[in-house]
PDB file of N, CA and C in Angstrom:
ATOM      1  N   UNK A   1       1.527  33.643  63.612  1.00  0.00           N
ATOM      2  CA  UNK A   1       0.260  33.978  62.991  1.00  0.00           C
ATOM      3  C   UNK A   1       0.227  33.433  61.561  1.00  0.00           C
ATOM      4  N   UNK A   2      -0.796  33.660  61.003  1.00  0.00           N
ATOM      5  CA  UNK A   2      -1.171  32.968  59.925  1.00  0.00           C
ATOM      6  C   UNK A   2      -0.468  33.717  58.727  1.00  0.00           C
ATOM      7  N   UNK A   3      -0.175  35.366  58.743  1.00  0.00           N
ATOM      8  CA  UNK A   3       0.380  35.676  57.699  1.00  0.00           C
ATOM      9  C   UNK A   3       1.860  35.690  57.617  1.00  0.00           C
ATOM     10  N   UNK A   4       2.430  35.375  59.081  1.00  0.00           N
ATOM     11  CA  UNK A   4       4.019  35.197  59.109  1.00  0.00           C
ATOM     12  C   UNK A   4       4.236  33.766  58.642  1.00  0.00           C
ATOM     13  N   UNK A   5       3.349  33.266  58.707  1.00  0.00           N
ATOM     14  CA  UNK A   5       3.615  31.686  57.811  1.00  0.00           C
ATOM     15  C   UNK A   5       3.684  31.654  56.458  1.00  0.00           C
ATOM     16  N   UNK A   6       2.449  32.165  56.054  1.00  0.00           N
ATOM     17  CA  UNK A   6       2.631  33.050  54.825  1.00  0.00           C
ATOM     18  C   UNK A   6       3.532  33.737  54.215  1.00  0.00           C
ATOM     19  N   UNK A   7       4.054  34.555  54.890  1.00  0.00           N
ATOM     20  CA  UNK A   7       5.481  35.260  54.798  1.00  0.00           C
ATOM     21  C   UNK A   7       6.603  34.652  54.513  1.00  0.00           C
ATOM     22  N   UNK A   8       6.715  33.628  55.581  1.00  0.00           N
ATOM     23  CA  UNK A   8       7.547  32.517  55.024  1.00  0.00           C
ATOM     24  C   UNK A   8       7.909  31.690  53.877  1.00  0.00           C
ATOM     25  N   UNK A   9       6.510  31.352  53.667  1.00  0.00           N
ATOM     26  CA  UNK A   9       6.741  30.265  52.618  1.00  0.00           C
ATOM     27  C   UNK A   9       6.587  30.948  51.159  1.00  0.00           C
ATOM     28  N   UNK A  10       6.462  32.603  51.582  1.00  0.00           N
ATOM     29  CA  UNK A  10       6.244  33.087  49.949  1.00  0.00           C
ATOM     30  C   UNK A  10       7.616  33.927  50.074  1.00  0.00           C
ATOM     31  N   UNK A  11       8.549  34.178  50.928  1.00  0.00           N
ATOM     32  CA  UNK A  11       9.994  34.393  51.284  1.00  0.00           C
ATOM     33  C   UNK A  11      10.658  33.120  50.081  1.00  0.00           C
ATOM     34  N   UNK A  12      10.421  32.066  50.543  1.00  0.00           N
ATOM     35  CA  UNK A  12      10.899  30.843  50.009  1.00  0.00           C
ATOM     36  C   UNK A  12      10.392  30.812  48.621  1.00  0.00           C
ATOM     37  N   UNK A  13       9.619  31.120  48.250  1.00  0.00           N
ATOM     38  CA  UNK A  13       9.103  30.919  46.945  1.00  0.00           C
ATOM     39  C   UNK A  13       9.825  32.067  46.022  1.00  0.00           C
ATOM     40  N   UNK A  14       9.673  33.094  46.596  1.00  0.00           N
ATOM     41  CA  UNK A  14      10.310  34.017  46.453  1.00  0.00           C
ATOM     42  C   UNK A  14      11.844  34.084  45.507  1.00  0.00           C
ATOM     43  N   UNK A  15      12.026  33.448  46.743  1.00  0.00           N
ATOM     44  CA  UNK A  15      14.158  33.412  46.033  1.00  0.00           C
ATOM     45  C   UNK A  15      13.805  31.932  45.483  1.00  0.00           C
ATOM     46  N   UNK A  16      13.497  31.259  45.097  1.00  0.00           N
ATOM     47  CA  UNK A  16      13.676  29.773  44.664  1.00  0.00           C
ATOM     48  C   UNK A  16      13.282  30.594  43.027  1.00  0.00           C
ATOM     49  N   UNK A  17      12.339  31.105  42.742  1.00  0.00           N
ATOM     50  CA  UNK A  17      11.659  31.769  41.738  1.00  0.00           C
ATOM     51  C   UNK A  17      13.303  32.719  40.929  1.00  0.00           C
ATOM     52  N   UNK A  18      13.288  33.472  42.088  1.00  0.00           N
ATOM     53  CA  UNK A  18      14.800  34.344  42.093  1.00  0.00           C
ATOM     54  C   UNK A  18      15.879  33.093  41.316  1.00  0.00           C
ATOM     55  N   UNK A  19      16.151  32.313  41.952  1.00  0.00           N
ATOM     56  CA  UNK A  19      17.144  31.056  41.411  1.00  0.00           C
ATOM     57  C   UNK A  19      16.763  30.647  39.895  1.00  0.00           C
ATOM     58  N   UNK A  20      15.427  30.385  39.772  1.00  0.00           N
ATOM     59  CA  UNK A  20      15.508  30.096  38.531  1.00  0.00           C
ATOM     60  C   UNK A  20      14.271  30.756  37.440  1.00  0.00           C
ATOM     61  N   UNK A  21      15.040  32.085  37.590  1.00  0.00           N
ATOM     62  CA  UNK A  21      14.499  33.277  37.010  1.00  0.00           C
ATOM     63  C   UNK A  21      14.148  33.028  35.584  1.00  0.00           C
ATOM     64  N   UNK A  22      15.287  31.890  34.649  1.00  0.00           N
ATOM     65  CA  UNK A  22      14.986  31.626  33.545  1.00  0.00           C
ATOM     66  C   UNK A  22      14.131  30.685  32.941  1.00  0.00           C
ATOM     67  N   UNK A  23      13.952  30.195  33.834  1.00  0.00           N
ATOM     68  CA  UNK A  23      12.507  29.162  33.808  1.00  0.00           C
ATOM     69  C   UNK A  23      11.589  29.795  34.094  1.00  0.00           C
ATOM     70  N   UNK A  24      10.941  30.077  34.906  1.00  0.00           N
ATOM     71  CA  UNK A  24       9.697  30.842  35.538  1.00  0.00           C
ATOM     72  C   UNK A  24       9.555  32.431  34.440  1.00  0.00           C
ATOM     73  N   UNK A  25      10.486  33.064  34.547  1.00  0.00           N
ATOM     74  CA  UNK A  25      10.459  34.253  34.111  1.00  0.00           C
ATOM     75  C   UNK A  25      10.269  34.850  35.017  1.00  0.00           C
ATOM     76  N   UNK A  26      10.797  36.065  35.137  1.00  0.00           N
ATOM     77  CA  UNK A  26      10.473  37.160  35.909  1.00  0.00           C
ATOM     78  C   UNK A  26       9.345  37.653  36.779  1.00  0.00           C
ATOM     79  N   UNK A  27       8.294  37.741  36.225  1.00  0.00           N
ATOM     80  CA  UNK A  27       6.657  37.814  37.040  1.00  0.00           C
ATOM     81  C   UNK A  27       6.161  36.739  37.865  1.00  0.00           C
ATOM     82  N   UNK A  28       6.616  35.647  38.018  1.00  0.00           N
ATOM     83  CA  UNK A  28       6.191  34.528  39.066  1.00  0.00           C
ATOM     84  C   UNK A  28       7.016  35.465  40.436  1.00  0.00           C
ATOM     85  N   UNK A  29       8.493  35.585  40.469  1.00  0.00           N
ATOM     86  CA  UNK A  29       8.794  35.916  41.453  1.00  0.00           C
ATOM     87  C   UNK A  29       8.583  37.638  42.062  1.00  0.00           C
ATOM     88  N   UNK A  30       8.231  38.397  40.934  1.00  0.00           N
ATOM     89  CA  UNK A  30       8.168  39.494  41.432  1.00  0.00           C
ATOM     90  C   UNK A  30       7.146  39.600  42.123  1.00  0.00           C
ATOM     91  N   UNK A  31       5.836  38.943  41.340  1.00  0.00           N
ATOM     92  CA  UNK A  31       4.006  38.335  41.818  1.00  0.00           C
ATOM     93  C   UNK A  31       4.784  37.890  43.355  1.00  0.00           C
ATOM     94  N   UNK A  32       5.376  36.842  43.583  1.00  0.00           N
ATOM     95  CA  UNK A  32       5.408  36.421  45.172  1.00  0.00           C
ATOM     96  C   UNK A  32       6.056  37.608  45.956  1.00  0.00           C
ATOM     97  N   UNK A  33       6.642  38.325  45.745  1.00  0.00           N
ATOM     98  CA  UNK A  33       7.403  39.495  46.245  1.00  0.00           C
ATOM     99  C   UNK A  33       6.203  40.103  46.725  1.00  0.00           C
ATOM    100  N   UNK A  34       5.720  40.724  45.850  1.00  0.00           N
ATOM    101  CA  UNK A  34       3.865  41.537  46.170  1.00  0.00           C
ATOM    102  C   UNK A  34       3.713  40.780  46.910  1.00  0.00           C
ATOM    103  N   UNK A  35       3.301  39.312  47.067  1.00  0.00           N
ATOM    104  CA  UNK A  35       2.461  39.178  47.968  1.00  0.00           C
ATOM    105  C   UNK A  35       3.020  39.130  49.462  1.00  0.00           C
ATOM    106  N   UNK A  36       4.592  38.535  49.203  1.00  0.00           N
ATOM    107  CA  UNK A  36       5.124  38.507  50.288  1.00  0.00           C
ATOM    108  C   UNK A  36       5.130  40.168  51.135  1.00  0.00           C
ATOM    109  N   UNK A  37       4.623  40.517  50.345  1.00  0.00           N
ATOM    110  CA  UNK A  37       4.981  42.584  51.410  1.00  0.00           C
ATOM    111  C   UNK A  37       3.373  42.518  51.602  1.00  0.00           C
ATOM    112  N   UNK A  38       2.404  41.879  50.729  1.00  0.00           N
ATOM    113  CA  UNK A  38       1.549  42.246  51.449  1.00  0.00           C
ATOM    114  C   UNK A  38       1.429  41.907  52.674  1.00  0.00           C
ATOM    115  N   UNK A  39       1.908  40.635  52.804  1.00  0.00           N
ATOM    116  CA  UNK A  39       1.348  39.831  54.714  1.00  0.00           C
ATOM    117  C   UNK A  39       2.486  40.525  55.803  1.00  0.00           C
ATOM    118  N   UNK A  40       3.098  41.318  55.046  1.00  0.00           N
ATOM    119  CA  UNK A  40       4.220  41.581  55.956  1.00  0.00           C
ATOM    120  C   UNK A  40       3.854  43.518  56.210  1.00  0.00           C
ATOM    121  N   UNK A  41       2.811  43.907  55.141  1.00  0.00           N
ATOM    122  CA  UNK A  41       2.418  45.071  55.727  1.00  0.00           C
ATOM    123  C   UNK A  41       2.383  46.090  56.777  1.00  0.00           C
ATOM    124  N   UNK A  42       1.256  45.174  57.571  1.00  0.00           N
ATOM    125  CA  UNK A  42       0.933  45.610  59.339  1.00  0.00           C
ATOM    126  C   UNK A  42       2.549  45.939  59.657  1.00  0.00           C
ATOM    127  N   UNK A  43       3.422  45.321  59.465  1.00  0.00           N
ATOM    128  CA  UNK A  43       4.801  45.529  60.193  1.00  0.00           C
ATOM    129  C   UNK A  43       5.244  46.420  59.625  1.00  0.00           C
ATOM    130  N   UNK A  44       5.640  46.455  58.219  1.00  0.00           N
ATOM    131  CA  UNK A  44       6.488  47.827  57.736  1.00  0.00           C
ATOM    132  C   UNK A  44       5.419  48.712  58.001  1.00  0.00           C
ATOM    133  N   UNK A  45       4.392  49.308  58.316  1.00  0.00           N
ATOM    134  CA  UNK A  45       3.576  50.713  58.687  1.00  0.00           C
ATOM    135  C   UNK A  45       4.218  50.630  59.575  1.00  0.00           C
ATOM    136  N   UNK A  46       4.274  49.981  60.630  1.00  0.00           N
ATOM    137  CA  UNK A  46       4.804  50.201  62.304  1.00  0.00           C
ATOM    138  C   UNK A  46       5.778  50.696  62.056  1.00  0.00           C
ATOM    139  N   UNK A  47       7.228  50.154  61.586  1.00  0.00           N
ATOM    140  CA  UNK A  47       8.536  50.503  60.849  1.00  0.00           C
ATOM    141  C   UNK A  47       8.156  51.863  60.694  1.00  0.00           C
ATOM    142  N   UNK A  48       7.454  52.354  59.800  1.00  0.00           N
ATOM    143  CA  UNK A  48       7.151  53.837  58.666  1.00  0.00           C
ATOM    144  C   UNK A  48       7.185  54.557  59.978  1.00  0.00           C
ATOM    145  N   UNK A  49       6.060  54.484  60.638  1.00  0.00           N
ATOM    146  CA  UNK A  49       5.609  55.116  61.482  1.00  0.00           C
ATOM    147  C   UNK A  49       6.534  55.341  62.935  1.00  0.00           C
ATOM    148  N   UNK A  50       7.297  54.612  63.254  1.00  0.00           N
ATOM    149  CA  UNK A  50       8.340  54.823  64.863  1.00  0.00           C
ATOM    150  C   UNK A  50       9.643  55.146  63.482  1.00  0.00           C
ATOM    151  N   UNK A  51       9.801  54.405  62.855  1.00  0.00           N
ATOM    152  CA  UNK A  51      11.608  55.234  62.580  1.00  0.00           C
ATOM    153  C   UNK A  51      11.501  55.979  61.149  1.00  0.00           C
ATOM    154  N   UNK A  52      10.735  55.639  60.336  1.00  0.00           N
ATOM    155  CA  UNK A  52      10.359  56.418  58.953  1.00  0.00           C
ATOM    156  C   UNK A  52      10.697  55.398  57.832  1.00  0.00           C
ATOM    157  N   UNK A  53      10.790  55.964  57.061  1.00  0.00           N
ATOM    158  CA  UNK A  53      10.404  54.917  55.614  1.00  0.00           C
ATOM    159  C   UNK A  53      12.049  54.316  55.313  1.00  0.00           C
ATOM    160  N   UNK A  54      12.460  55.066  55.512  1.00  0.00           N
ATOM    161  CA  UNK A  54      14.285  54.208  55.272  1.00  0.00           C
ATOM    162  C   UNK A  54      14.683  53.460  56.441  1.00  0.00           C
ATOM    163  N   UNK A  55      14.118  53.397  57.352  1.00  0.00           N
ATOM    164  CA  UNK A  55      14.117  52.175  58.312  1.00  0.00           C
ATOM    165  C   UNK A  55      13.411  51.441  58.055  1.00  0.00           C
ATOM    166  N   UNK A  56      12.433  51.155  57.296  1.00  0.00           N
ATOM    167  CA  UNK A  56      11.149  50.473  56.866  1.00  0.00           C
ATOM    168  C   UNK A  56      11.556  49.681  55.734  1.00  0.00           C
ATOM    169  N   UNK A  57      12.625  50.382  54.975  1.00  0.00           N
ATOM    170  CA  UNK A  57      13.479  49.341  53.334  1.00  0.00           C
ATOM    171  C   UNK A  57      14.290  48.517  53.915  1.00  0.00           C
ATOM    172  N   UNK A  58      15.180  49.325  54.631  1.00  0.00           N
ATOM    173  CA  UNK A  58      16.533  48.363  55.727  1.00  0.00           C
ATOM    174  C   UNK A  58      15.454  47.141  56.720  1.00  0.00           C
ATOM    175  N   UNK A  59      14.232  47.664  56.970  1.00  0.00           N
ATOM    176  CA  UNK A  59      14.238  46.691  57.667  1.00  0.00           C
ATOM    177  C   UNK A  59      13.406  45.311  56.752  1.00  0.00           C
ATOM    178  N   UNK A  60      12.626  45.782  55.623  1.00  0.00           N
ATOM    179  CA  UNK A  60      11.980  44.873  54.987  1.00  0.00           C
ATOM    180  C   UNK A  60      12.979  44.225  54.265  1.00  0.00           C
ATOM    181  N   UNK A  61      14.222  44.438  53.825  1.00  0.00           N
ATOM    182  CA  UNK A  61      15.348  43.589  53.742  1.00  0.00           C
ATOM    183  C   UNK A  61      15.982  41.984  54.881  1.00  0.00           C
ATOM    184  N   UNK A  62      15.597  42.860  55.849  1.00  0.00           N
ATOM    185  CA  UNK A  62      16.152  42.046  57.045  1.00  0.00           C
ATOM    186  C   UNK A  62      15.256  40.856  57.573  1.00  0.00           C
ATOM    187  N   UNK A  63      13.856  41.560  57.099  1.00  0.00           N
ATOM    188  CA  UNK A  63      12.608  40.290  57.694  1.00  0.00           C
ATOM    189  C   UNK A  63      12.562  39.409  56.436  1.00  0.00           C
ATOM    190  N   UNK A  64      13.224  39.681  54.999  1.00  0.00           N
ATOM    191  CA  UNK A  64      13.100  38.680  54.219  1.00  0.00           C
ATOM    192  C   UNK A  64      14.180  37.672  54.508  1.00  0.00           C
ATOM    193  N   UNK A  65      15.434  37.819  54.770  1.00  0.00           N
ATOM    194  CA  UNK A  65      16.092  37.546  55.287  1.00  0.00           C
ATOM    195  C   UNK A  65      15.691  36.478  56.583  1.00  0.00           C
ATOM    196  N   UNK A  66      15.066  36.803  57.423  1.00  0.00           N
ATOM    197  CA  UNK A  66      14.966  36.170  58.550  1.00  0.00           C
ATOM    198  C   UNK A  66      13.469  35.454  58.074  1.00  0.00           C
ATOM    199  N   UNK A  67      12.482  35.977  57.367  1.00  0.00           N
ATOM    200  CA  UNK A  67      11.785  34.360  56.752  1.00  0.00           C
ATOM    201  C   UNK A  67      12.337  33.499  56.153  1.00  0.00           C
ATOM    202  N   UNK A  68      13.423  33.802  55.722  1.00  0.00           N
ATOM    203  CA  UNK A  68      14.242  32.285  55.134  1.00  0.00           C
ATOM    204  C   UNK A  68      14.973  31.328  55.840  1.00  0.00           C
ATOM    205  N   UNK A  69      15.840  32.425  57.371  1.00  0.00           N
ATOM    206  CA  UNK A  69      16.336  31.479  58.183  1.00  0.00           C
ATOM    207  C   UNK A  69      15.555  31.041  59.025  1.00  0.00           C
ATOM    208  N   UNK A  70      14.137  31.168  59.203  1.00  0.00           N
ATOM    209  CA  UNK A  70      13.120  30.643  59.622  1.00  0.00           C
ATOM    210  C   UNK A  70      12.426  29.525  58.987  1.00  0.00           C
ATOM    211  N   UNK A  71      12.351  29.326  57.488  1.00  0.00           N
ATOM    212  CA  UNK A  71      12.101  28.609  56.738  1.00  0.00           C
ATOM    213  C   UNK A  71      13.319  27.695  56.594  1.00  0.00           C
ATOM    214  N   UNK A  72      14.508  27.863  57.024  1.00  0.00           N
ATOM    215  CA  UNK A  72      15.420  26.801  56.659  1.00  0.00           C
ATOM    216  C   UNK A  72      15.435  25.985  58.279  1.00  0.00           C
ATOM    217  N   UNK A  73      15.031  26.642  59.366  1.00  0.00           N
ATOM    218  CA  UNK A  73      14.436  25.826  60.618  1.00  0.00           C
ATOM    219  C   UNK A  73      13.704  25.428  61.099  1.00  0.00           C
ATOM    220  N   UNK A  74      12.562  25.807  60.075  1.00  0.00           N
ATOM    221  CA  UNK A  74      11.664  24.844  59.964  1.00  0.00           C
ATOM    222  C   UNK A  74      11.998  23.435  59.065  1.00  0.00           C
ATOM    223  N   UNK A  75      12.103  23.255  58.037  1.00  0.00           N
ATOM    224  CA  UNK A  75      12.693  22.177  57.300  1.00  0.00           C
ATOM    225  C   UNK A  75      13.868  21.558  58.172  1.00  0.00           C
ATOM    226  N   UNK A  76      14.380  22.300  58.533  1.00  0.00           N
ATOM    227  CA  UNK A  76      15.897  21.464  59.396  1.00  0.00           C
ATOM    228  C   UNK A  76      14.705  20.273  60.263  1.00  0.00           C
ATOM    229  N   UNK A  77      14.103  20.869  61.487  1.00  0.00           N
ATOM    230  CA  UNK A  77      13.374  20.671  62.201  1.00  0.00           C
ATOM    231  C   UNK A  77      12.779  19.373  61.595  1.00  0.00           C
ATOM    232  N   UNK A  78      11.811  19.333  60.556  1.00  0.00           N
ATOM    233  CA  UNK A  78      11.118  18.688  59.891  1.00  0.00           C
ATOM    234  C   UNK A  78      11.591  17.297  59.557  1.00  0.00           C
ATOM    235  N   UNK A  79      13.021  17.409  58.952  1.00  0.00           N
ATOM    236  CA  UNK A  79      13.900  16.666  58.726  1.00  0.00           C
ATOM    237  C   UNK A  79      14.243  16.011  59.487  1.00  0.00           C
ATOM    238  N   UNK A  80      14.407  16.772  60.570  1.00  0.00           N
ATOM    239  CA  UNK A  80      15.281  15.520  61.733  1.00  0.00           C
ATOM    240  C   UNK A  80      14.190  14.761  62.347  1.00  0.00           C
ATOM    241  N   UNK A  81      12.864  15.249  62.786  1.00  0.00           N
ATOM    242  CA  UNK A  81      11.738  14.296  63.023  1.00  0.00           C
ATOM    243  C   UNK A  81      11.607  13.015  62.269  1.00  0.00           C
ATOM    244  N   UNK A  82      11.451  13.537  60.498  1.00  0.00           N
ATOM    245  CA  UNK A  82      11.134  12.457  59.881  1.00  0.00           C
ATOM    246  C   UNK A  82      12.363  11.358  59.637  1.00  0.00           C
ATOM    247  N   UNK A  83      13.199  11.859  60.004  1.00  0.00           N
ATOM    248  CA  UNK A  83      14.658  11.099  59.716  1.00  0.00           C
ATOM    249  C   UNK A  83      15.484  10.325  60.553  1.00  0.00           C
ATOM    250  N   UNK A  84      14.922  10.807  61.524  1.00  0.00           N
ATOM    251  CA  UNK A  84      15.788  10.859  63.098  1.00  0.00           C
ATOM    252  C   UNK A  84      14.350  10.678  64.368  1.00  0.00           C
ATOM    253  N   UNK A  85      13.787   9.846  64.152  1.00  0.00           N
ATOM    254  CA  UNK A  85      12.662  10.033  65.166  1.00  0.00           C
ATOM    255  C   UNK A  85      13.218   9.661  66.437  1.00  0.00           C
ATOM    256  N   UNK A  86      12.212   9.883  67.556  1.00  0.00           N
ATOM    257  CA  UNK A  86      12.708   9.379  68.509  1.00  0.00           C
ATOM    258  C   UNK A  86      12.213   7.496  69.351  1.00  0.00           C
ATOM    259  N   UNK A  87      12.863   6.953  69.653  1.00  0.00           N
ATOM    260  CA  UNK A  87      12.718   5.896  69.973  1.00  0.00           C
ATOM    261  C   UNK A  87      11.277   5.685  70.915  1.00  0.00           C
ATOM    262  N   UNK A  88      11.398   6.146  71.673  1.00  0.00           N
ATOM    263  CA  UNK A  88      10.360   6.362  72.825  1.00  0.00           C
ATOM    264  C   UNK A  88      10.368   7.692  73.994  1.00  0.00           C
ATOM    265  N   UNK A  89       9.438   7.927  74.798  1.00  0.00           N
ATOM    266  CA  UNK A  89       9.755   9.081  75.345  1.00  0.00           C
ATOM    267  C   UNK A  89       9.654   8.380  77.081  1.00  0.00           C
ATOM    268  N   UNK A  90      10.592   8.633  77.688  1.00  0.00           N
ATOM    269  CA  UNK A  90      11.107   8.271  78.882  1.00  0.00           C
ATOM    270  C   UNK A  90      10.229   8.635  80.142  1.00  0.00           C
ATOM    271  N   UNK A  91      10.087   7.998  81.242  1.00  0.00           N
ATOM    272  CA  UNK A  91       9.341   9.001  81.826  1.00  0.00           C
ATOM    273  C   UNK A  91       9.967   9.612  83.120  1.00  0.00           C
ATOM    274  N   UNK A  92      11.227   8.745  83.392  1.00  0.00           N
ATOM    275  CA  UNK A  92      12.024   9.691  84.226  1.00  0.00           C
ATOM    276  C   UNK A  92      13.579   9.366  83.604  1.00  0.00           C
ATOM    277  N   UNK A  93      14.779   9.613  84.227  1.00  0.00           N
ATOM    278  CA  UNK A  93      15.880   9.702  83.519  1.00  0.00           C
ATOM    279  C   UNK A  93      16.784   8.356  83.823  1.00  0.00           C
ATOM    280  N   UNK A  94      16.408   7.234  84.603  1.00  0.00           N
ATOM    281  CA  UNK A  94      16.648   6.676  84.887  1.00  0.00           C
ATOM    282  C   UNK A  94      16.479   5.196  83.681  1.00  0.00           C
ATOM    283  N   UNK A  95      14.733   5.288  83.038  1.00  0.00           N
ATOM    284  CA  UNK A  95      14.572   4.854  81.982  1.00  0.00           C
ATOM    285  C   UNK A  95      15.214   5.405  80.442  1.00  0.00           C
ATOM    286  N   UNK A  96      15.758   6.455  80.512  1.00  0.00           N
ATOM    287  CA  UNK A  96      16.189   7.236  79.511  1.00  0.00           C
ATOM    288  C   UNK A  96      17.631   6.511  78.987  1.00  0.00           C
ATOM    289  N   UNK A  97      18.438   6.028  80.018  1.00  0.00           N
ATOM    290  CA  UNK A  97      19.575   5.382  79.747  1.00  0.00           C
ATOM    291  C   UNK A  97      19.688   4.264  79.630  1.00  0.00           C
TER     292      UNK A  97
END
């Protein structure tokens, strides 16, 4: 969906901001933090609501976490297309070799 993409790329902005806290200053990354919980909302209520609010911290830990290793497979991904394309696409396996 459109706000887990979102999520993502403000995950990423996020800790990059985090990295270079002394440049940016502090409020660029905390600002992406906000926004990153906002798109990620709808989910921690669900969280709140089936296990309670301390499953809801543990778990908004874990989905930042996993927008980044999502964001680092996307770029992987990205990379190997633009880097590594493929020659042609085969149409049975016989042409493949």
């Amino acid at each position: 969906s459109r706000r887990q993409l979102a999520g993502i790329i403000l995950a990423c902005l996020t800790a990059g901001g985090l990295l270079g806290i002394r440049a940016a200053g502090p409020w660029i990354p905390a600002g992406m933090a906000v926004l990153w919980f906002f798109c990620q909302r709808g989910f921690f209520g669900f969280l709140v609501r089936m296990r309670g609010g301390v499953f809801a911290v543990k778990g908004a830990a874990v989905t930042f976490a996993d927008n980044l290793v999502m964001a680092a497979g996307m770029v992987s991904a990205a990379a190997r297309v633009l880097l590594f394309p493929a020659p042609h696409f085969a149409r049975n396996a016989r042409e493949a070799s």
